[in-house]
PDB file of N, CA and C in Angstrom:
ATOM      1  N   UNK A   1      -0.618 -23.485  -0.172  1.00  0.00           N
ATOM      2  CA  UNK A   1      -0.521 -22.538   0.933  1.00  0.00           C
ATOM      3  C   UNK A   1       0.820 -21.825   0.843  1.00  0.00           C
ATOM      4  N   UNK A   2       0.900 -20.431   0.914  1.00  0.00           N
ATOM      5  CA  UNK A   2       2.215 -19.296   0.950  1.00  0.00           C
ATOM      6  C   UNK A   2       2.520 -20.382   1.862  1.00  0.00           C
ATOM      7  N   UNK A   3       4.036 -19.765   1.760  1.00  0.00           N
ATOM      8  CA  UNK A   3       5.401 -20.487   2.811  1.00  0.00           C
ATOM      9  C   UNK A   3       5.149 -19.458   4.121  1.00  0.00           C
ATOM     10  N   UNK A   4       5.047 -19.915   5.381  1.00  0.00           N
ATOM     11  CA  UNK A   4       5.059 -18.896   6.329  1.00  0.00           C
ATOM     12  C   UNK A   4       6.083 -18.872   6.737  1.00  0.00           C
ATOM     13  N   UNK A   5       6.642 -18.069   8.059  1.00  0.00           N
ATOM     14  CA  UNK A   5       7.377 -18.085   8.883  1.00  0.00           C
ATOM     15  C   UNK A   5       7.131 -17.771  10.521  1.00  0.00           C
ATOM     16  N   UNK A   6       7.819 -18.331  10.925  1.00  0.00           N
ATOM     17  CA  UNK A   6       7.225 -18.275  12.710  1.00  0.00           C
ATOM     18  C   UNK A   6       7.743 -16.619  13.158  1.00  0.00           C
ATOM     19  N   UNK A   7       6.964 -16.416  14.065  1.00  0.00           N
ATOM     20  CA  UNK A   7       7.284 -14.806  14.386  1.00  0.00           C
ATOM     21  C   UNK A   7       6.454 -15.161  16.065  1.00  0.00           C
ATOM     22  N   UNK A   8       6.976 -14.339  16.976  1.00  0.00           N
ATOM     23  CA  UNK A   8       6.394 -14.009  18.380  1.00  0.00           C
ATOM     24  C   UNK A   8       5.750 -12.275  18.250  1.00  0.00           C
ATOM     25  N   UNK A   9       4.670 -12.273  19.054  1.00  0.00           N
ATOM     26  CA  UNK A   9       3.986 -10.908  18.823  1.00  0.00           C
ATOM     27  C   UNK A   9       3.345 -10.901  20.265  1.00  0.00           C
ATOM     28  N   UNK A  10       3.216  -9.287  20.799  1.00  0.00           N
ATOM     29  CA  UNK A  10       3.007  -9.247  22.393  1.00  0.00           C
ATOM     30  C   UNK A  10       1.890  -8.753  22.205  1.00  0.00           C
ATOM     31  N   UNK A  11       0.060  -9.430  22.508  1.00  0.00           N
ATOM     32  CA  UNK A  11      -1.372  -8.781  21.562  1.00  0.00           C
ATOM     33  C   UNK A  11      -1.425  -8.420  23.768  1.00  0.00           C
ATOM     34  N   UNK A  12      -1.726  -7.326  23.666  1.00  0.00           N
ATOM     35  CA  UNK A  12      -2.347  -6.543  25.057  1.00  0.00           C
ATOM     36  C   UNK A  12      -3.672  -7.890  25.759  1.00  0.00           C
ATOM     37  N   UNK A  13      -3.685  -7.995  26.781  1.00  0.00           N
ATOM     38  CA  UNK A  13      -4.734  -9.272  27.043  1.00  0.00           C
ATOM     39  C   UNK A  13      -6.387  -8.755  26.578  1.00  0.00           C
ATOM     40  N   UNK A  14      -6.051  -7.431  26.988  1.00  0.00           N
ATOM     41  CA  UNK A  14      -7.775  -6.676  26.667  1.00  0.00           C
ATOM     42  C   UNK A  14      -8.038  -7.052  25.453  1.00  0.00           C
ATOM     43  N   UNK A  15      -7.246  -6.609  24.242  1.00  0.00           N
ATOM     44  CA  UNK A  15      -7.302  -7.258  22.665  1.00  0.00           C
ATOM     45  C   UNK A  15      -7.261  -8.780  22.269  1.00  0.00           C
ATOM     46  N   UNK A  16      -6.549  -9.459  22.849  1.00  0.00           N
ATOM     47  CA  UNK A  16      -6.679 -10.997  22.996  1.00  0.00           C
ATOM     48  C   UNK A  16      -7.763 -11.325  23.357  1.00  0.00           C
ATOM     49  N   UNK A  17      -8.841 -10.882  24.695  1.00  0.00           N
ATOM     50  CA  UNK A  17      -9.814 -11.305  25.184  1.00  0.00           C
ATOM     51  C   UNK A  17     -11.249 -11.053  23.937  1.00  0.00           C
ATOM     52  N   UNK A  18     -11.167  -9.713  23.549  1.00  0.00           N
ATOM     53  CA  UNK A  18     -11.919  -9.274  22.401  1.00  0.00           C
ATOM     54  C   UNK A  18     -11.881 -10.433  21.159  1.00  0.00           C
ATOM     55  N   UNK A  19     -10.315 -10.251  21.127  1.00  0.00           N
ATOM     56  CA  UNK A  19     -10.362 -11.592  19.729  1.00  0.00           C
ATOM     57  C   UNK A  19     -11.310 -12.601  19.513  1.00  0.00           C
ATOM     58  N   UNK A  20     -10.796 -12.960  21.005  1.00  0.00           N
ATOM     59  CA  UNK A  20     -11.679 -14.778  21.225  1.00  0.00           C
ATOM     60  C   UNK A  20     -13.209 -14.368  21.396  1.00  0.00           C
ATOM     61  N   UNK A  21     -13.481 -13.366  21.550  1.00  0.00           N
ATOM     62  CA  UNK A  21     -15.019 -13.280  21.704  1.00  0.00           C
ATOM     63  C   UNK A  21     -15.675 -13.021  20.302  1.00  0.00           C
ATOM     64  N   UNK A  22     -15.051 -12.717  18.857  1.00  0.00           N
ATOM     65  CA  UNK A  22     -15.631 -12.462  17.680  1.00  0.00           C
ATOM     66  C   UNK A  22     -15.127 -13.760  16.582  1.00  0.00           C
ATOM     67  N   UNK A  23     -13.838 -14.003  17.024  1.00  0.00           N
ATOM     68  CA  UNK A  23     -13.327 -15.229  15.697  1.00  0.00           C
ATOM     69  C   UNK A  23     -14.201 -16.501  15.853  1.00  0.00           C
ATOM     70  N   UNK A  24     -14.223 -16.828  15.525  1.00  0.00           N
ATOM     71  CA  UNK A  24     -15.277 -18.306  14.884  1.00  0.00           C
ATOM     72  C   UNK A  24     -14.411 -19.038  15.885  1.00  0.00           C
ATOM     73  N   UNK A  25     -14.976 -20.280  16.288  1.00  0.00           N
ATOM     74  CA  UNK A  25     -14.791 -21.315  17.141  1.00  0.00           C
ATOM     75  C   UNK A  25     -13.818 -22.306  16.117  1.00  0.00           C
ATOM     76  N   UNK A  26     -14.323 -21.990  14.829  1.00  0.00           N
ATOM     77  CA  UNK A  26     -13.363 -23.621  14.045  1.00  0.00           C
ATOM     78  C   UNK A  26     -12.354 -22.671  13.768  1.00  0.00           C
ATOM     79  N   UNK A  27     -12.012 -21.157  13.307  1.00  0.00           N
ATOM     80  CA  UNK A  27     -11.231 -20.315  13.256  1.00  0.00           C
ATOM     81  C   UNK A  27      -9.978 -20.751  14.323  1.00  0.00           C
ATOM     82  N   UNK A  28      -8.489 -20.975  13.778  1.00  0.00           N
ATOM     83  CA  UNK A  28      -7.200 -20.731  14.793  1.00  0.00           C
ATOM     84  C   UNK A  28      -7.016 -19.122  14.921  1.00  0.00           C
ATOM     85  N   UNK A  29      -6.609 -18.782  16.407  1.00  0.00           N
ATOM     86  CA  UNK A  29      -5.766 -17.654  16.629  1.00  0.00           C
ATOM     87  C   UNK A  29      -5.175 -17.371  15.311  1.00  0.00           C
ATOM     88  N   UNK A  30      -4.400 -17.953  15.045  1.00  0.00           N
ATOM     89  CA  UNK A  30      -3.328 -17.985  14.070  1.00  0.00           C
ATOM     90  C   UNK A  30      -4.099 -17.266  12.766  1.00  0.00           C
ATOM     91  N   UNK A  31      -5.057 -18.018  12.429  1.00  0.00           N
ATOM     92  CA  UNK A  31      -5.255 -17.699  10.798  1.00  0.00           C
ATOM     93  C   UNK A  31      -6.426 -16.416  11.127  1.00  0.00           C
ATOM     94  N   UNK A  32      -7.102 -16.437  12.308  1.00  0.00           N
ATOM     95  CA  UNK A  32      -7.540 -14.846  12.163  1.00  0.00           C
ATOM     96  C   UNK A  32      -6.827 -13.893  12.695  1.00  0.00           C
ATOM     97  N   UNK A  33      -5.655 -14.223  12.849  1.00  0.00           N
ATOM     98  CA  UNK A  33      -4.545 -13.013  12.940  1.00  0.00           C
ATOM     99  C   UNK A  33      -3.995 -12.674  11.832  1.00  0.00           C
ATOM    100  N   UNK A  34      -3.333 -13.777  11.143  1.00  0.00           N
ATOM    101  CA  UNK A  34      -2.965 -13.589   9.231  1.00  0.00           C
ATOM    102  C   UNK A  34      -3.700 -12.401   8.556  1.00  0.00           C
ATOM    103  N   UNK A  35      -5.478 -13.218   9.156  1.00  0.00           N
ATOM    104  CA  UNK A  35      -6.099 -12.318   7.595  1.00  0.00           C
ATOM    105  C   UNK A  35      -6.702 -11.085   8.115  1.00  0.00           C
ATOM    106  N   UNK A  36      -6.749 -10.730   9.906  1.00  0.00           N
ATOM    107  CA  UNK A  36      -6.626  -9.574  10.175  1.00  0.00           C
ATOM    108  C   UNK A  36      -5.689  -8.623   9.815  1.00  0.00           C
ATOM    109  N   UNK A  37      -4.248  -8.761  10.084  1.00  0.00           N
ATOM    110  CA  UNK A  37      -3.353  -8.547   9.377  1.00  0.00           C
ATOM    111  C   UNK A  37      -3.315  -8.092   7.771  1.00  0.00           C
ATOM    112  N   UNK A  38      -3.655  -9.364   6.803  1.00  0.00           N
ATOM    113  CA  UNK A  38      -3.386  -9.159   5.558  1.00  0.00           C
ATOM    114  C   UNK A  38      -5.261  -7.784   5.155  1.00  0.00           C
ATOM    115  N   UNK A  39      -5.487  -7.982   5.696  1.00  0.00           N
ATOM    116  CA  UNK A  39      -6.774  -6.859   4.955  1.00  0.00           C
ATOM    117  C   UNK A  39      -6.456  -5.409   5.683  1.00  0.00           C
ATOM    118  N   UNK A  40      -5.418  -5.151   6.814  1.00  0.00           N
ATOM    119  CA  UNK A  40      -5.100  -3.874   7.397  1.00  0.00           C
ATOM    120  C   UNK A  40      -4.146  -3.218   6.465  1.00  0.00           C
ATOM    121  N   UNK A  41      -3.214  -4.487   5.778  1.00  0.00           N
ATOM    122  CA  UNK A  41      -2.127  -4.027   5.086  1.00  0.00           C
ATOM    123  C   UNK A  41      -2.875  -3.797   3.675  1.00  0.00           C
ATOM    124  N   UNK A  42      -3.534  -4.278   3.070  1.00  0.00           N
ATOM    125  CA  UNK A  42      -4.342  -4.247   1.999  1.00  0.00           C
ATOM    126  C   UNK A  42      -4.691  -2.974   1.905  1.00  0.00           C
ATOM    127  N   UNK A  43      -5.544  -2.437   3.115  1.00  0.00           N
ATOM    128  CA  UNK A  43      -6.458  -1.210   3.446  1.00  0.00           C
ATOM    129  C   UNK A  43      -5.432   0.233   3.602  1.00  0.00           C
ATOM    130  N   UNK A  44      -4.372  -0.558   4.397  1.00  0.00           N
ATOM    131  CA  UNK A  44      -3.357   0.799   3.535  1.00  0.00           C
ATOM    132  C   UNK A  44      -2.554   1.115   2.669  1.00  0.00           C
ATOM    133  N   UNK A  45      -2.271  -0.347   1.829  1.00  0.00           N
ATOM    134  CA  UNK A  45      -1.933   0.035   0.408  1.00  0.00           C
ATOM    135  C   UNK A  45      -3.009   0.663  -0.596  1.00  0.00           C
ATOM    136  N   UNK A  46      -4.455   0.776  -0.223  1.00  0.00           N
ATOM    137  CA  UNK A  46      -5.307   1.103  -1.198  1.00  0.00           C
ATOM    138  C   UNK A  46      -5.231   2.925  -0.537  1.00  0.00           C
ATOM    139  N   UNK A  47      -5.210   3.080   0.783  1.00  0.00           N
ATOM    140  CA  UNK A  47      -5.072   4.283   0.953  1.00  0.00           C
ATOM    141  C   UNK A  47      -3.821   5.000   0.324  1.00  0.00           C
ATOM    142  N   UNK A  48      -2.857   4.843   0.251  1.00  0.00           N
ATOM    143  CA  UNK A  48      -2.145   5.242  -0.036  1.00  0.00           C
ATOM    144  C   UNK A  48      -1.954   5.298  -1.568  1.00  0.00           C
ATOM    145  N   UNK A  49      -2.484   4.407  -2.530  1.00  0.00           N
ATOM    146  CA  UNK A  49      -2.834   4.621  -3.685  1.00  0.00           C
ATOM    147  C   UNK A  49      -3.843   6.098  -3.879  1.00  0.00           C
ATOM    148  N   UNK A  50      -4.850   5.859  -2.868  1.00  0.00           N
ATOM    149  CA  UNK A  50      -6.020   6.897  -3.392  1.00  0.00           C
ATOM    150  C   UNK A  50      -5.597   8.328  -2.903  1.00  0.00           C
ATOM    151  N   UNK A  51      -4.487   8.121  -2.016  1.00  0.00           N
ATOM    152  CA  UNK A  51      -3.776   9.971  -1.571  1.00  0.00           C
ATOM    153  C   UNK A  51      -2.878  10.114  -3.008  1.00  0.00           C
ATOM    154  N   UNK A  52      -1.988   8.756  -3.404  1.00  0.00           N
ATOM    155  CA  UNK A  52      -0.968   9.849  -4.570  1.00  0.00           C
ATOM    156  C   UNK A  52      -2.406   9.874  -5.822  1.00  0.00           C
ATOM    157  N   UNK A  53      -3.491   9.476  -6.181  1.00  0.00           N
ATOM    158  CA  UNK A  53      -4.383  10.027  -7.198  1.00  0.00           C
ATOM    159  C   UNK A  53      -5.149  11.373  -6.728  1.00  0.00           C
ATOM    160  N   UNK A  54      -5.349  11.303  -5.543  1.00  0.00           N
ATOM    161  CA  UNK A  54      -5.650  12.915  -5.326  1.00  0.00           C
ATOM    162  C   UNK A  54      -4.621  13.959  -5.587  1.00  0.00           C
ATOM    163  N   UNK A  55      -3.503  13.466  -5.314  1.00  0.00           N
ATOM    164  CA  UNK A  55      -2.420  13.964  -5.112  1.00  0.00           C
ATOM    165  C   UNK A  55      -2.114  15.298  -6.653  1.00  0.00           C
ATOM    166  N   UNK A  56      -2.149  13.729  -7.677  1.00  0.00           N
ATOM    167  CA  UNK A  56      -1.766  13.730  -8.945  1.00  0.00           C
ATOM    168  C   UNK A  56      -2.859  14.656  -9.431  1.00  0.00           C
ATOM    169  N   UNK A  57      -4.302  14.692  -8.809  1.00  0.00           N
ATOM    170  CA  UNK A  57      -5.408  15.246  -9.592  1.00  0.00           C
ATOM    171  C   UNK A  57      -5.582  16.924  -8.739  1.00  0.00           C
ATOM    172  N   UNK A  58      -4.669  16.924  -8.051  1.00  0.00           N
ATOM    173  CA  UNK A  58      -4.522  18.053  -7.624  1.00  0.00           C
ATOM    174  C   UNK A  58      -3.920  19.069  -8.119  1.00  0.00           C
ATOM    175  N   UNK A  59      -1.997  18.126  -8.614  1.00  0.00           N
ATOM    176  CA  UNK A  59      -1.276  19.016  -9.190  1.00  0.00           C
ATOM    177  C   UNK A  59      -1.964  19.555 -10.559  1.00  0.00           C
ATOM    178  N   UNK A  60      -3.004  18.724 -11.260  1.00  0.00           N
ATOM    179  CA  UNK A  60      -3.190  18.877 -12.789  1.00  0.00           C
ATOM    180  C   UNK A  60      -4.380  19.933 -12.658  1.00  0.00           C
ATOM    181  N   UNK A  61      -5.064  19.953 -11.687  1.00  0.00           N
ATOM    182  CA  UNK A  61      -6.019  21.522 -11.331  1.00  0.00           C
ATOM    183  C   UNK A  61      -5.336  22.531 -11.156  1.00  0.00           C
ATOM    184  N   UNK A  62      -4.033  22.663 -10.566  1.00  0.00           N
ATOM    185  CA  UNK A  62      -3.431  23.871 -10.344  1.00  0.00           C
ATOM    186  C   UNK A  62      -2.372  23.778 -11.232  1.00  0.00           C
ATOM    187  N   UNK A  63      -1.894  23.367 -12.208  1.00  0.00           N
ATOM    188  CA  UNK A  63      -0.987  23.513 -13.188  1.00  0.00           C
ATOM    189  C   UNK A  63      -1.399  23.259 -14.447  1.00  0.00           C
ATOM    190  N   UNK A  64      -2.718  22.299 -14.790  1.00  0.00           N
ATOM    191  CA  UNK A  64      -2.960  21.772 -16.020  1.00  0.00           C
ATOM    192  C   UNK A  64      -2.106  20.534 -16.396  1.00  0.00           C
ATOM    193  N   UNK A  65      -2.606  20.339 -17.280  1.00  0.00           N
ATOM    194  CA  UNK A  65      -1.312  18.934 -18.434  1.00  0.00           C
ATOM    195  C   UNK A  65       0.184  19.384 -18.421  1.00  0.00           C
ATOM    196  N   UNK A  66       0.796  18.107 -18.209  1.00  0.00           N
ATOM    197  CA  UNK A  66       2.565  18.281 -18.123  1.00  0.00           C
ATOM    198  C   UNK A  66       2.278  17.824 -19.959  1.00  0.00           C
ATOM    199  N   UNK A  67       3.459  18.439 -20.151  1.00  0.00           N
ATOM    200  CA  UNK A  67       3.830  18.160 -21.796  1.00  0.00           C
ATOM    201  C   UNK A  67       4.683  16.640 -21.784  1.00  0.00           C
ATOM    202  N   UNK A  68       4.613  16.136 -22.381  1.00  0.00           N
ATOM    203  CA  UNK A  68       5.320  14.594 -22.275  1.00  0.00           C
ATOM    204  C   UNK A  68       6.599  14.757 -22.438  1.00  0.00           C
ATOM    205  N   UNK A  69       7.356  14.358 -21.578  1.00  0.00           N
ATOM    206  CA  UNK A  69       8.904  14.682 -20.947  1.00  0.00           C
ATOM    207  C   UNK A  69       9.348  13.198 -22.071  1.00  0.00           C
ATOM    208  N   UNK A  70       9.200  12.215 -22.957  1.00  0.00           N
ATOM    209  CA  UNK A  70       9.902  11.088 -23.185  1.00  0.00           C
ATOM    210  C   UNK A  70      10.841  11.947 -24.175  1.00  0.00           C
ATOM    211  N   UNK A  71      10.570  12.471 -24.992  1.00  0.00           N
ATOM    212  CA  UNK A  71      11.216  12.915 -25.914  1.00  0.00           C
ATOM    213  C   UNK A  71      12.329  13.819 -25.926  1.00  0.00           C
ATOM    214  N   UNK A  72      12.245  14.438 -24.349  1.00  0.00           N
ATOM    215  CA  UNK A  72      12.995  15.256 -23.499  1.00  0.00           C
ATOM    216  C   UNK A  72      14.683  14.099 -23.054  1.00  0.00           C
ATOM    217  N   UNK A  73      13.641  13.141 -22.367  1.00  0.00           N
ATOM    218  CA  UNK A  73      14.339  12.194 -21.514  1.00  0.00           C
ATOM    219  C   UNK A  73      15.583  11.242 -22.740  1.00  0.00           C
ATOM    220  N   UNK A  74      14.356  11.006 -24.046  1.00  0.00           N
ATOM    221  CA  UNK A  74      15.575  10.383 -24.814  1.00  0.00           C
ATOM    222  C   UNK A  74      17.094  11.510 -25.433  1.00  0.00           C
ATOM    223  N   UNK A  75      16.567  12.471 -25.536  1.00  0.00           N
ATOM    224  CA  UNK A  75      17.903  13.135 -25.749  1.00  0.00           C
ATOM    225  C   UNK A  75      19.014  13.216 -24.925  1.00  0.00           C
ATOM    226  N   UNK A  76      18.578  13.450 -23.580  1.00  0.00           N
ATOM    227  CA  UNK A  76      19.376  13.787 -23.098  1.00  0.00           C
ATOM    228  C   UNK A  76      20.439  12.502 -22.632  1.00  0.00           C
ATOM    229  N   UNK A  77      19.397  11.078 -22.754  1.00  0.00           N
ATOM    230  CA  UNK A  77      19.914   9.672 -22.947  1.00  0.00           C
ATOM    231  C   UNK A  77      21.212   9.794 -23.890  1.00  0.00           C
ATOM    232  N   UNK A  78      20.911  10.371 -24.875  1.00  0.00           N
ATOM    233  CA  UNK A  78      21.524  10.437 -26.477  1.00  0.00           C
ATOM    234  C   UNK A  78      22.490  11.132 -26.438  1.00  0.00           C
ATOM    235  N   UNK A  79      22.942  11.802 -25.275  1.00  0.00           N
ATOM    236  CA  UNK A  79      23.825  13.174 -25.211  1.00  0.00           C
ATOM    237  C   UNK A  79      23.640  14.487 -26.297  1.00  0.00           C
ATOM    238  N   UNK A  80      22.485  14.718 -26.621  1.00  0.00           N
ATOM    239  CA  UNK A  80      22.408  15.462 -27.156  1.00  0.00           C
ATOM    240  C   UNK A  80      21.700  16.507 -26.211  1.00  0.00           C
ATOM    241  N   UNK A  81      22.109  17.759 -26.714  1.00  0.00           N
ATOM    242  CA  UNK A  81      21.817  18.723 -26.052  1.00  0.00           C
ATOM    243  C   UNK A  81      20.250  19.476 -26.449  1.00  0.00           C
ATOM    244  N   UNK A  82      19.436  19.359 -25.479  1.00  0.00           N
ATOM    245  CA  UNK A  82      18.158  19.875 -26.200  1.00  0.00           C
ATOM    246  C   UNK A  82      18.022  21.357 -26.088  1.00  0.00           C
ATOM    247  N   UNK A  83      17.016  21.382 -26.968  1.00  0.00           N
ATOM    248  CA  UNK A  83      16.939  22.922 -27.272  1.00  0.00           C
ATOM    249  C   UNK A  83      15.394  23.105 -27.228  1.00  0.00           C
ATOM    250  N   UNK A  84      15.703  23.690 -25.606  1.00  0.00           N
ATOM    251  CA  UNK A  84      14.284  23.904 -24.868  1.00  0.00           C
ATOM    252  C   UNK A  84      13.409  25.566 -25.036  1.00  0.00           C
TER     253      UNK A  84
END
């Protein structure tokens, strides 16, 4: 089991009352708050993945292919002066 830590949280009674009427009876408060929690945060790390791929598939419709900058990036690593 992850290492937890204790935390206090103020849930509105209307939302508390809802809780107890859907979580399972052998279910703790506790652990269907966790994994309510952990699948909200989940749900907006995947959103936020799928805005910067639109994002990315946006710029490449209105600009096309970037030319690959490494070869750019090592010179200028190198102090050499490129000749663009």
């Amino acid at each position: 089991m992850p290492a937890r830590t204790k935390t206090t949280i103020r849930i509105p009674v209307e939302l508390l009352a809802k809780i107890r009427q859907v979580k399972p009876d052998d279910e703790s408060l506790n652990d269907f708050v966790v994994k309510a929690l952990d699948a909200e945060v989940r749900r907006r790390g995947l959103k936020v993945l799928e805005e910067i791929v639109e994002t990315s598939e946006a710029i490449l419709q209105r600009s096309g292919p970037q030319p690959d900058s490494t070869p750019y990036i090592r010179t200028l690593r190198d102090g050499i002066e490129p000749h663009i």
